[in-house]
Protein backbone atom coordinates (compact mmCIF):
# COMPACT_ATOMS: atom_id res chain seq x y z
CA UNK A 1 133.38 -73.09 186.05
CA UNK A 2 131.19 -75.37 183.92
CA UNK A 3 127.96 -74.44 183.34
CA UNK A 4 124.96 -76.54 184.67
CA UNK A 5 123.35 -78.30 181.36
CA UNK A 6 126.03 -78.71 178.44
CA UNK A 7 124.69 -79.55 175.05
CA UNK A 8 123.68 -83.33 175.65
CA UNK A 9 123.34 -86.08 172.92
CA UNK A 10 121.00 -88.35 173.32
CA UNK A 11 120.37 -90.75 171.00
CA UNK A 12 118.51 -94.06 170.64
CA UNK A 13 119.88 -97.20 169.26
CA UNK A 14 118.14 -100.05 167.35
CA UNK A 15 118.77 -103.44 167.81
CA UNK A 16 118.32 -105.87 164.55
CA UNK A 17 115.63 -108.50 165.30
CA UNK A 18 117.01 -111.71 165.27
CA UNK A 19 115.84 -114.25 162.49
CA UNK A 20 113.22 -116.48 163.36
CA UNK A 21 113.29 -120.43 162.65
CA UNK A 22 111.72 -123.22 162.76
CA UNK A 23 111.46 -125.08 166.78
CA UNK A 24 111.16 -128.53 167.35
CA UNK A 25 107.63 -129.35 169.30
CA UNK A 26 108.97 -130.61 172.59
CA UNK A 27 110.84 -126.39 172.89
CA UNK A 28 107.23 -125.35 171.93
CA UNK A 29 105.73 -127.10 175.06
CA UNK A 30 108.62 -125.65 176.96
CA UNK A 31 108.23 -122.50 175.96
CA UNK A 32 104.59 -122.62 176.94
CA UNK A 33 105.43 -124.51 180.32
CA UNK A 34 107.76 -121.30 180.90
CA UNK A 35 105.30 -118.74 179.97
CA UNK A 36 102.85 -119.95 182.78
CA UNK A 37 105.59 -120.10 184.75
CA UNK A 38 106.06 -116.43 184.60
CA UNK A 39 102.45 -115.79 184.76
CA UNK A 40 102.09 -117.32 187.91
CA UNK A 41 105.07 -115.44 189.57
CA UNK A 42 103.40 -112.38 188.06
CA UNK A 43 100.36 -112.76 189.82
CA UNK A 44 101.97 -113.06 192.73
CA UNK A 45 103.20 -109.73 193.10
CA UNK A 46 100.51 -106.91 193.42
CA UNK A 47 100.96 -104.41 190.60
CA UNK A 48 103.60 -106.26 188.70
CA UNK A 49 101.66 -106.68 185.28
CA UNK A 50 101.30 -102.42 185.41
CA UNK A 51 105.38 -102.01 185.92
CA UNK A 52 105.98 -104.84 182.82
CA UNK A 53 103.78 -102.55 181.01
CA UNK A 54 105.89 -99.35 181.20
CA UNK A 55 109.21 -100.78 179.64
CA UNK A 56 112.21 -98.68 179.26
CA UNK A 57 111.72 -95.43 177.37
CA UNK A 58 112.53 -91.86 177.53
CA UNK A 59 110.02 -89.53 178.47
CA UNK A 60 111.33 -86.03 178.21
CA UNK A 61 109.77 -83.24 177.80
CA UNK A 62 109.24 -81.29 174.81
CA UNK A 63 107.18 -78.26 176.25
CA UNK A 64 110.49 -76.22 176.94
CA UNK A 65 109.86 -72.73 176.81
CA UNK A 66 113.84 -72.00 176.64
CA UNK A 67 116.64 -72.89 178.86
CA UNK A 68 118.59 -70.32 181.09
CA UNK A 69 121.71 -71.38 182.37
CA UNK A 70 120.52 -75.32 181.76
CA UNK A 71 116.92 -74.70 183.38
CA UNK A 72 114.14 -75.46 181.22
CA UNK A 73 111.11 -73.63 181.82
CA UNK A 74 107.88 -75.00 181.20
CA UNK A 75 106.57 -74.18 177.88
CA UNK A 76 103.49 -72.91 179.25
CA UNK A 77 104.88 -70.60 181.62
CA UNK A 78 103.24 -67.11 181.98
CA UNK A 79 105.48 -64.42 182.22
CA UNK A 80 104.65 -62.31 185.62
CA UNK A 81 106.08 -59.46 187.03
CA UNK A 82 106.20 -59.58 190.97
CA UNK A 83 105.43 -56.05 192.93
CA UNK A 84 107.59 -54.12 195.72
CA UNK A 85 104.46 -53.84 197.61
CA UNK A 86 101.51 -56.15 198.60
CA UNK A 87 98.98 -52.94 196.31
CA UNK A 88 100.89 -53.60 193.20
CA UNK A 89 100.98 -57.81 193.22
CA UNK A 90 99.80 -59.55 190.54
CA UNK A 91 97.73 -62.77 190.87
CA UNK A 92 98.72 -66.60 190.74
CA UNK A 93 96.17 -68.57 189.54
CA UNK A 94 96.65 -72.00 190.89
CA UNK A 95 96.86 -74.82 187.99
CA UNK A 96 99.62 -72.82 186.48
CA UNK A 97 102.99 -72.06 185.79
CA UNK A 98 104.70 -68.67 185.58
CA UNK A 99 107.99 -66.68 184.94
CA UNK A 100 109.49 -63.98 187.05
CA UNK A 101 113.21 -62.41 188.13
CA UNK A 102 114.49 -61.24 191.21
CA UNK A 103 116.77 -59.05 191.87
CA UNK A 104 119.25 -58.77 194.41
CA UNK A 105 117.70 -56.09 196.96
CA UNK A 106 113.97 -56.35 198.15
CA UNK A 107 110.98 -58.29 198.15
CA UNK A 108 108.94 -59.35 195.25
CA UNK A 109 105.00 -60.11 195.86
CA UNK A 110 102.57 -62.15 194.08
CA UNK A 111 99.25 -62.24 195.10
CA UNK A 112 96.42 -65.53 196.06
CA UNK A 113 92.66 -65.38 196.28
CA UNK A 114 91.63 -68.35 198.05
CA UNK A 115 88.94 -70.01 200.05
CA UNK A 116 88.46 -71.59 203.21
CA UNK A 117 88.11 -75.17 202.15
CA UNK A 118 91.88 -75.93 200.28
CA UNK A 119 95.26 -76.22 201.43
CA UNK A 120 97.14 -74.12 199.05
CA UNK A 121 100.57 -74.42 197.87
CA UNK A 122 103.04 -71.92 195.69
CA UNK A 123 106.65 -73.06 194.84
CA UNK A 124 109.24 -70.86 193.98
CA UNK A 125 112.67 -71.75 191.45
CA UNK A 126 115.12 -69.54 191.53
CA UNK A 127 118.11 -70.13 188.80
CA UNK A 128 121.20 -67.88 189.48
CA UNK A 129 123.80 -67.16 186.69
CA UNK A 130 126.17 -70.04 186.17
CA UNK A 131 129.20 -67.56 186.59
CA UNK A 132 127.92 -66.11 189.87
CA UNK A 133 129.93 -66.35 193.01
CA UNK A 134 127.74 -67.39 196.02
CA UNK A 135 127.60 -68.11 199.36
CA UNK A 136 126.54 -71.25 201.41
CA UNK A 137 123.60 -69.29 203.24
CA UNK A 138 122.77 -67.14 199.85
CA UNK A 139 119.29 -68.81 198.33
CA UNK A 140 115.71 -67.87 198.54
CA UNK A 141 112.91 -66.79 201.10
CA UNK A 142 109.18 -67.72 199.98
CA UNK A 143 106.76 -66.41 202.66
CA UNK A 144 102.68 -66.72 202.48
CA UNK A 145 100.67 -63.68 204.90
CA UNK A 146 97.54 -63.30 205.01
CA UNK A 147 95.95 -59.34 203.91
CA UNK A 148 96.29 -58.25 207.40
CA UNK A 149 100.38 -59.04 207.10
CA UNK A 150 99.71 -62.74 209.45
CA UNK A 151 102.43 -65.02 208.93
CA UNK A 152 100.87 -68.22 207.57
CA UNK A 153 104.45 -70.03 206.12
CA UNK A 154 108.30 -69.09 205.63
CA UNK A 155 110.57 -71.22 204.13
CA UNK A 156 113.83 -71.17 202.49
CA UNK A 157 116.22 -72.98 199.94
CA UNK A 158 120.09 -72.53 200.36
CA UNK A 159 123.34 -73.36 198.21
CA UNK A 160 124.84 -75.23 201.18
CA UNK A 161 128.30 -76.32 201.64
CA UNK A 162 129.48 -76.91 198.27
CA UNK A 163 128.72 -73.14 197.06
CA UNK A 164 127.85 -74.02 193.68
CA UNK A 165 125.20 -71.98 191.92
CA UNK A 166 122.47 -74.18 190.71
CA UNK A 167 118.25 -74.01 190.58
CA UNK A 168 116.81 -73.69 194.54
CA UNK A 169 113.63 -74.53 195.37
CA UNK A 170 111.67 -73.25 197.94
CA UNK A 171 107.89 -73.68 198.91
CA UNK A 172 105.09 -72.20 200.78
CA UNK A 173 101.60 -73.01 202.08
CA UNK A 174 98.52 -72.26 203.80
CA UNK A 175 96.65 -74.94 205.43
CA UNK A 176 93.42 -74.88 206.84
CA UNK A 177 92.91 -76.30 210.50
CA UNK A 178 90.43 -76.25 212.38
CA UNK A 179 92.72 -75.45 215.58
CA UNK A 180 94.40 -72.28 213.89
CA UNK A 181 93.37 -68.56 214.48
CA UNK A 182 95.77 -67.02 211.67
CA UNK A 183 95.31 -67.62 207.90
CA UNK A 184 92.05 -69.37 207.53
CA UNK A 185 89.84 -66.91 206.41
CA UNK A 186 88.85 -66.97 202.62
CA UNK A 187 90.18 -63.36 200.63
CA UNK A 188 93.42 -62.09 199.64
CA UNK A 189 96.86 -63.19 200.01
CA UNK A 190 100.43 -62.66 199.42
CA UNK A 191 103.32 -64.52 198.39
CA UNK A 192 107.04 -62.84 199.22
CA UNK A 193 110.01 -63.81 197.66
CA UNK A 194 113.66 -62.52 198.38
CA UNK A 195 117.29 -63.67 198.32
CA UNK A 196 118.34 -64.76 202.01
CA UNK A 197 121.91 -63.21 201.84
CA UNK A 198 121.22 -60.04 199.58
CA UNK A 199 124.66 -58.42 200.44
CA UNK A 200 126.74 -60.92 199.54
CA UNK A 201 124.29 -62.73 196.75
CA UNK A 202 125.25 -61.82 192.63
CA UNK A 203 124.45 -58.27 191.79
CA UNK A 204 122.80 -59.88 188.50
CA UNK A 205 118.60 -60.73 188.39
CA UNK A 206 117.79 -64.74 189.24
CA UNK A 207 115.22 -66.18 186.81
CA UNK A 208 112.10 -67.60 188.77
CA UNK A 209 110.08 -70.58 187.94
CA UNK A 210 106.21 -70.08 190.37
CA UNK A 211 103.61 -72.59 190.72
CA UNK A 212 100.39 -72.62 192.50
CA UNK A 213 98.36 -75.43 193.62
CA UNK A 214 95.35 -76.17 195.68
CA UNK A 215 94.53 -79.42 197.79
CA UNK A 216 90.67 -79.77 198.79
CA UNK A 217 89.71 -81.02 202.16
CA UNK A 218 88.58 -85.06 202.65
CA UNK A 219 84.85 -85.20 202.73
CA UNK A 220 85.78 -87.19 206.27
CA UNK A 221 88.12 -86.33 209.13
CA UNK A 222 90.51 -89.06 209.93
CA UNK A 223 93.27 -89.78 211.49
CA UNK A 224 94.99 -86.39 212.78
CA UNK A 225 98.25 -87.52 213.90
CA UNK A 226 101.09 -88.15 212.11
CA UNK A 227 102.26 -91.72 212.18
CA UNK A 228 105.57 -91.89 214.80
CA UNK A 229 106.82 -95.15 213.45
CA UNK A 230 107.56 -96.89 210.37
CA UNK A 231 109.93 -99.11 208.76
CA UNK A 232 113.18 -97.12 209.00
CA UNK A 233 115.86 -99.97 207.67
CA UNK A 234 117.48 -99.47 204.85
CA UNK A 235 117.16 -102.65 202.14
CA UNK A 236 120.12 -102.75 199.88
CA UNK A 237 120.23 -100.73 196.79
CA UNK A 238 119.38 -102.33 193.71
CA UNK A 239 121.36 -104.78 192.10
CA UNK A 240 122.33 -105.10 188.58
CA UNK A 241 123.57 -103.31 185.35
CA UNK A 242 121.72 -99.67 185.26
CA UNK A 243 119.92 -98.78 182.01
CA UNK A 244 120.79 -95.14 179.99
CA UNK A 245 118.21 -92.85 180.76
CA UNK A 246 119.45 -89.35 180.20
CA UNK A 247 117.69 -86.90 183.49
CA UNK A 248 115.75 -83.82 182.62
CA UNK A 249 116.78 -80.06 183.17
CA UNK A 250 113.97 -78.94 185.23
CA UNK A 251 110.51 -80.00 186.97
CA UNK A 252 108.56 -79.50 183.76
CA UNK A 253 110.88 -82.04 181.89
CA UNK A 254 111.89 -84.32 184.35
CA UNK A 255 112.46 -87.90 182.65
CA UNK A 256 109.76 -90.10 183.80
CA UNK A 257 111.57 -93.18 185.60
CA UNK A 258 110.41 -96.61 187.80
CA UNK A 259 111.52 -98.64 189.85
CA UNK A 260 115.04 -99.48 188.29
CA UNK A 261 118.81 -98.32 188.16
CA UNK A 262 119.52 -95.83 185.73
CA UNK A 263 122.86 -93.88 184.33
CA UNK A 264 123.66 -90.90 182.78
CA UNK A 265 126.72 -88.33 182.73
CA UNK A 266 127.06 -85.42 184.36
CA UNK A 267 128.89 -82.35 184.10
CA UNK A 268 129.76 -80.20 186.73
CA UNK A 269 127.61 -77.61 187.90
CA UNK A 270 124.80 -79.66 185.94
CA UNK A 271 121.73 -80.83 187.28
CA UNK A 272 119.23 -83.89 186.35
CA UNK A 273 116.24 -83.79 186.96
CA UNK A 274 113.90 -86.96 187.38
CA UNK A 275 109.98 -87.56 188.32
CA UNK A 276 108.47 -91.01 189.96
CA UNK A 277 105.05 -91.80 190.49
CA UNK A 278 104.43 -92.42 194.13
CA UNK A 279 101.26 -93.67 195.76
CA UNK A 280 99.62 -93.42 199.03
CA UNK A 281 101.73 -96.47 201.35
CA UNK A 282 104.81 -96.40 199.10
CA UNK A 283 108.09 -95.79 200.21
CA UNK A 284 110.98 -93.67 198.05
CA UNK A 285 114.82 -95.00 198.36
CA UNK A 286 117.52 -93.65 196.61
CA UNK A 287 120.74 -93.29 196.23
CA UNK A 288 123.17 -91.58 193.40
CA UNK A 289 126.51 -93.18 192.77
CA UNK A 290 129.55 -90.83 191.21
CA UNK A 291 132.17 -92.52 188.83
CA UNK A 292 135.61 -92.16 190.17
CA UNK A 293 138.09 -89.95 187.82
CA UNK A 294 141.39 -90.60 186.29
CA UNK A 295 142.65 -88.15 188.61
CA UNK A 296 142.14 -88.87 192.71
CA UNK A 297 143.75 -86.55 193.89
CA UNK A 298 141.48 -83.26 195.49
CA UNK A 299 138.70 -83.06 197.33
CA UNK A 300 135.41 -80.95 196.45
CA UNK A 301 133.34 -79.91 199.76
CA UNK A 302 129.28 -81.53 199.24
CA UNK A 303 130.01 -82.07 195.53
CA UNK A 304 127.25 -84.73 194.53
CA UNK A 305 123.81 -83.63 196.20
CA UNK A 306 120.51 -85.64 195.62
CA UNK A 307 116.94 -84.63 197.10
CA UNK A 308 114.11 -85.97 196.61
CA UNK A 309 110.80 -83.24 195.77
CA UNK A 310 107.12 -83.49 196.34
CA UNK A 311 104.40 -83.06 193.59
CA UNK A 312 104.68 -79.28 194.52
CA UNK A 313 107.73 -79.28 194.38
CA UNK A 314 108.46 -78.74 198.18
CA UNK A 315 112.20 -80.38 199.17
CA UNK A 316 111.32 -83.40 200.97
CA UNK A 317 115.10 -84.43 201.81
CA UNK A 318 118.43 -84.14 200.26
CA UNK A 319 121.55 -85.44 201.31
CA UNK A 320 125.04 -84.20 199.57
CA UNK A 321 128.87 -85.81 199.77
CA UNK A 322 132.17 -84.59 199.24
CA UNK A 323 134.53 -86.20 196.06
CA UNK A 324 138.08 -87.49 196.19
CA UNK A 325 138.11 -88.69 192.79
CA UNK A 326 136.93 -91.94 193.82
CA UNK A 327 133.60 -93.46 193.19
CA UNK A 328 131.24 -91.60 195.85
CA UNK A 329 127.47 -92.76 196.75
CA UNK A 330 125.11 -90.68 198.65
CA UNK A 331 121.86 -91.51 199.95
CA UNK A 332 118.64 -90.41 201.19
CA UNK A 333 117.37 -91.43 204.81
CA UNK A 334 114.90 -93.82 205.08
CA UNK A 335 111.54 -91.68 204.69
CA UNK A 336 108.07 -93.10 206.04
CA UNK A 337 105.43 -93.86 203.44
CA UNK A 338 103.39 -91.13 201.83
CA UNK A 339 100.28 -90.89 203.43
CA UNK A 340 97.77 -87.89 204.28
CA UNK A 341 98.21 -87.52 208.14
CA UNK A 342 101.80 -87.03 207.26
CA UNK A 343 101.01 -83.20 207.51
CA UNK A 344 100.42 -83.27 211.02
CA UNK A 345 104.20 -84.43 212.10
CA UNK A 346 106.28 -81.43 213.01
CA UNK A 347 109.32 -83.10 211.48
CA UNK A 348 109.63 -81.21 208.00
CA UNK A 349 110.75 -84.48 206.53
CA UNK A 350 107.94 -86.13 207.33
CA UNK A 351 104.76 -83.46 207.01
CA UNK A 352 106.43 -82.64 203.24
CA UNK A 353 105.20 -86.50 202.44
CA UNK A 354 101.28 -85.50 202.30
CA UNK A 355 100.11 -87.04 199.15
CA UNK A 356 100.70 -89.23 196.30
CA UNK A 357 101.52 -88.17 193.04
CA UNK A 358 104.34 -87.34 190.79
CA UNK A 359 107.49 -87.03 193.08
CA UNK A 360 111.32 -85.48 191.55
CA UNK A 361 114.93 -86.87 192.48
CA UNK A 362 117.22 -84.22 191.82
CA UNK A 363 120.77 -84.72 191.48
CA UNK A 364 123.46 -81.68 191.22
CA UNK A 365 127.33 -82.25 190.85
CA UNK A 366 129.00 -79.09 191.77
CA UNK A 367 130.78 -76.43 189.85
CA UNK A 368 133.88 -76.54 191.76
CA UNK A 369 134.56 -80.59 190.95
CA UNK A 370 135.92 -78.97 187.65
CA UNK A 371 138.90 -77.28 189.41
CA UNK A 372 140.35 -80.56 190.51
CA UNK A 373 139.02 -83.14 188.35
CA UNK A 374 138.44 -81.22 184.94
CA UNK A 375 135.21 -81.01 183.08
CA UNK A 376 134.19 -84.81 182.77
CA UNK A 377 131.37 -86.13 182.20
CA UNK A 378 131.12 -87.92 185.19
CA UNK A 379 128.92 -91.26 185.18
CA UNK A 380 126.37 -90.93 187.55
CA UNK A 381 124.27 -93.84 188.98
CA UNK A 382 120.52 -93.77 190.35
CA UNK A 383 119.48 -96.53 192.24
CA UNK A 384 115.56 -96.30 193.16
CA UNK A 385 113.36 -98.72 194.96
CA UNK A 386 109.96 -98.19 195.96
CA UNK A 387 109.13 -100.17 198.96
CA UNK A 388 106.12 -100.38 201.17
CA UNK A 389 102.47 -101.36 199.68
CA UNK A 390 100.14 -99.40 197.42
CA UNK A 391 97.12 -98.35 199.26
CA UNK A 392 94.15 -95.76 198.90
CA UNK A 393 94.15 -92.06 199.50
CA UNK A 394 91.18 -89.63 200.88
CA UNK A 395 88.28 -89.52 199.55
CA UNK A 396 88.90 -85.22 198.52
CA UNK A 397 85.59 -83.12 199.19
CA UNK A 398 86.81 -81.80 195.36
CA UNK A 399 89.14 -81.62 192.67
CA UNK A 400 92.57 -80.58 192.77
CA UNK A 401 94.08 -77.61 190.85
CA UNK A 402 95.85 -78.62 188.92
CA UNK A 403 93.74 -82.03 188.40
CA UNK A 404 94.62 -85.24 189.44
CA UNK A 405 98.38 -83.44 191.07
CA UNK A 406 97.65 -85.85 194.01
CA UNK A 407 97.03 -89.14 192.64
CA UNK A 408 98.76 -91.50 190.99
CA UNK A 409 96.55 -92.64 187.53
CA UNK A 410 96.88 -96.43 186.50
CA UNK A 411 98.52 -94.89 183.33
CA UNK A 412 101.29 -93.16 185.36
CA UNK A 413 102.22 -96.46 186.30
CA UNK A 414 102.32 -98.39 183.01
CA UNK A 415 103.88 -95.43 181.62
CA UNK A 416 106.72 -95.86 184.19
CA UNK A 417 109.74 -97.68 182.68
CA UNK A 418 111.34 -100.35 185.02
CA UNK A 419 114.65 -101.07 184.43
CA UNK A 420 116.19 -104.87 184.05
CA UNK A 421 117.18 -104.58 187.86
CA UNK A 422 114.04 -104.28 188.89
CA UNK A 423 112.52 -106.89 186.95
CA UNK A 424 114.82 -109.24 188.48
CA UNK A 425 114.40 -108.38 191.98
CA UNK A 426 110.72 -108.71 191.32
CA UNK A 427 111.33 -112.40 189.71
CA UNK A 428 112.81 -112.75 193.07
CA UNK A 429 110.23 -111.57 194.71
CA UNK A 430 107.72 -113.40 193.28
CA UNK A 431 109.72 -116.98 193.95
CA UNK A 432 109.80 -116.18 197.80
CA UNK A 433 106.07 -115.21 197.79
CA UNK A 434 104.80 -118.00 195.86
CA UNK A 435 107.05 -120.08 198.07
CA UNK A 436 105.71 -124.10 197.87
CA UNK A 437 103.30 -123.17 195.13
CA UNK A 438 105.43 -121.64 192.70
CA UNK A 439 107.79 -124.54 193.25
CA UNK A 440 104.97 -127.24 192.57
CA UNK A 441 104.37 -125.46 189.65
CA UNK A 442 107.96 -125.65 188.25
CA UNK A 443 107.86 -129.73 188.97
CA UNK A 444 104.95 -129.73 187.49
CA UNK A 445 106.13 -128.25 184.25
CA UNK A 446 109.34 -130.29 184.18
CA UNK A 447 107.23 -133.48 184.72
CA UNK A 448 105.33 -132.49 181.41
CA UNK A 449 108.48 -131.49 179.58
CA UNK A 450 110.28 -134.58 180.42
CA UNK A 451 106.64 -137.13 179.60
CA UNK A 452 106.81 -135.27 176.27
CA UNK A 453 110.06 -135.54 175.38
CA UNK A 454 110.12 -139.22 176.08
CA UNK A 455 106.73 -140.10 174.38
CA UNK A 456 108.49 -137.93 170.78
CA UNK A 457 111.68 -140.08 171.69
């Protein structure tokens, strides 16, 4: 069974600049006729300039704080040791980051001290052994209570068809509203964790990545209904060539990606891990594309998965295909945009899409794609599109913890790499929206190109 992050290679290569020579005048005038060309069709597209800023570049992280079974923890992780009893729990501050295990039998509780103004959120990672045998309903429970033992959130994060150990996320909250009569008290609370399927789960300890976070209230009510309809279609994955961008091995080194298609390889039981800025009105599409094999002849059950996480981590959606050996894509559903109200839709899908900020696309090949197609590396293809229009968020009564978790900065953006594909589909873009204009413009500069070349001639 191949374990979920191999030693990976990745190195950058240097291109020689070509030399530089002397141009005849008449290519200098072009060359400026084509540079406002570009501006204008720049201009036309809101928030083009900020993705030309943030070309293509790795950003992983360097903050590792060790890797177990391919899961890098975030360097600033504090280690924690969760109680068998609500007396004993120690506290999660929210803003950080922390390191636990859980065993196979019982429950595990951390505890919260929070107020009656924030939403607050805690996130749970487990990471099984690589060499564990599990179960499709084996995972984790994360539940939030209040001190009196109220139920304010359960949620839980399974291994699913394909059986193939690999990180699980799983997330809990409590929300204040205004309509509830459980959990909205300021004090004490407690976070549970425990494996879902305990006697038939790995008898060995699962390494825990925790998070807390709090969201403050807008200093205005709005809107307190979730939106029922949005633009559902699909558009067509991005064309084009994808660009190398080797993914991540956790949240807290995700590689920082765009708009764009990107490649890497995959190994299987591996996991990539990749973060997108995402603002209030945009739209996340997706899909992950698996290279077909020299041998096509097997079938793995839900052997390339891809979900998409919130900036707290909580699974928005996932979707997950089986493999013949032949090239296999998989895609997310079409998701509404991110926007605030989102919380009040009783669809899971939809309430997880409460606020901007850095989102994660997560893609897993399973373990068991080694039994009939060997060890690879597979290529793997991500093709992501942000549609919809960038807009503005609440107007929070505070600050976040940690700060700025739900917003998306103007430097996220720049720092964004777009890939080629994307800059073409925006060149496209920016053709249809400049429509009559844009193509005045071009006479216009082949009218001056031609006068000058005939007045040098």
């Amino acid at each position: 069974m191949g374990r979920w992050c191999t030693a990976r290679r990745r190195a950058g290569t240097g291109r020689a600049r070509p030399s530089v020579t002397a141009r005849p005048a008449v290519s200098g005038r072009v060359a400026v006729v084509a540079a406002v060309l570009v501006l204008a069709m720049t201009a036309a597209l809101p928030g083009a300039a900020a993705l030309a800023a943030g070309g293509p570049g790795s950003a992983r992280g360097t903050g590792s704080a060790g890797a177990t079974d391919g899961y890098d923890f975030a360097g600033d992780a504090v280690r924690i040791a969760g109680a068998p009893a609500t007396a004993g729990a120690e506290p999660l501050e929210a803003g950080s980051t922390y390191r636990s295990t859980l065993p196979r039998n019982g429950v595990l509780y951390y505890r919260l001290e929070l107020d009656d103004a924030s939403d607050a959120y805690v996130s749970v990672t487990a990471v099984p052994g690589a060499d564990g045998e599990v179960t499709a309903v084996d995972g984790i429970r994360v539940s939030v209570q209040d001190a009196d033992g109220g139920s304010c959130s359960v949620q839980s994060a399974t291994f699913g068809a394909a059986r193939s150990p690999r990180p699980v996320t799983a997330w809990g909250m409590r929300e204040i509203d205004p309509g509830a009569n459980r959990c909205q008290d300021p004090g004490t609370y407690y976070v549970g964790v425990e494996r879902t399927r305990p006697q038939d789960s790995p008898p060995d300890d699962w390494d825990l990545e925790l998070t807390a976070a709090t969201e403050p209230r807008p200093r205005q009510t709005g809107a307190t209904g979730a939106p029922e309809t949005w633009d559902s279609a699909s558009p067509e994955p991005l064309p084009g060539e994808p660009e190398h961008r080797p993914g991540g091995n956790g949240f807290a080194d995700a590689t920082l990606v765009g708009q764009g298609v990107w490649r890497d390889d995959i190994r299987p039981g591996e996991t990539l891990y990749y973060k997108v800025p995402v603002d209030w009105g945009r739209q996340v599409y997706a899909t992950a594309e698996l290279a077909g094999s020299a041998d096509a002849s097997g079938y793995a059950t839900g052997a390339l998965r891809l979900a998409l996480h919130n900036p707290v981590r909580g699974e928005v959606d996932a979707a997950a295909k089986g493999y013949t050996g032949r090239r296999t894509t998989v895609g997310l559903a079409p998701l509404p945009p991110v926007a605030y109200p989102n919380r009040y839709a009783t669809a899971g899908q939809v309430g997880a899409l409460r606020f901007a900020g850095d989102y994660y696309v997560v893609i897993h090949l399973a373990a068991q794609v080694a039994d009939d197609f060997g060890q690879g590396p597979f290529g793997v293809t991500l093709r992501l599109r942000l549609g919809g229009t960038a807009g503005t968020g609440p107007d929070y009564a505070g600050e976040s913890r940690p700060k700025g978790l739900f917003e998306v900065s103007a430097r996220d953006r720049a720092a964004a790499p777009v890939s080629s594909a994307a800059d073409d589909d925006l060149a496209m873009k920016a053709v249809a929206v400049g429509g009559i204009g844009t193509g005045s413009l071009l006479l216009l500069g082949l009218a001056v190109w031609t006068a000058t070349a005939r007045r040098r001639a």
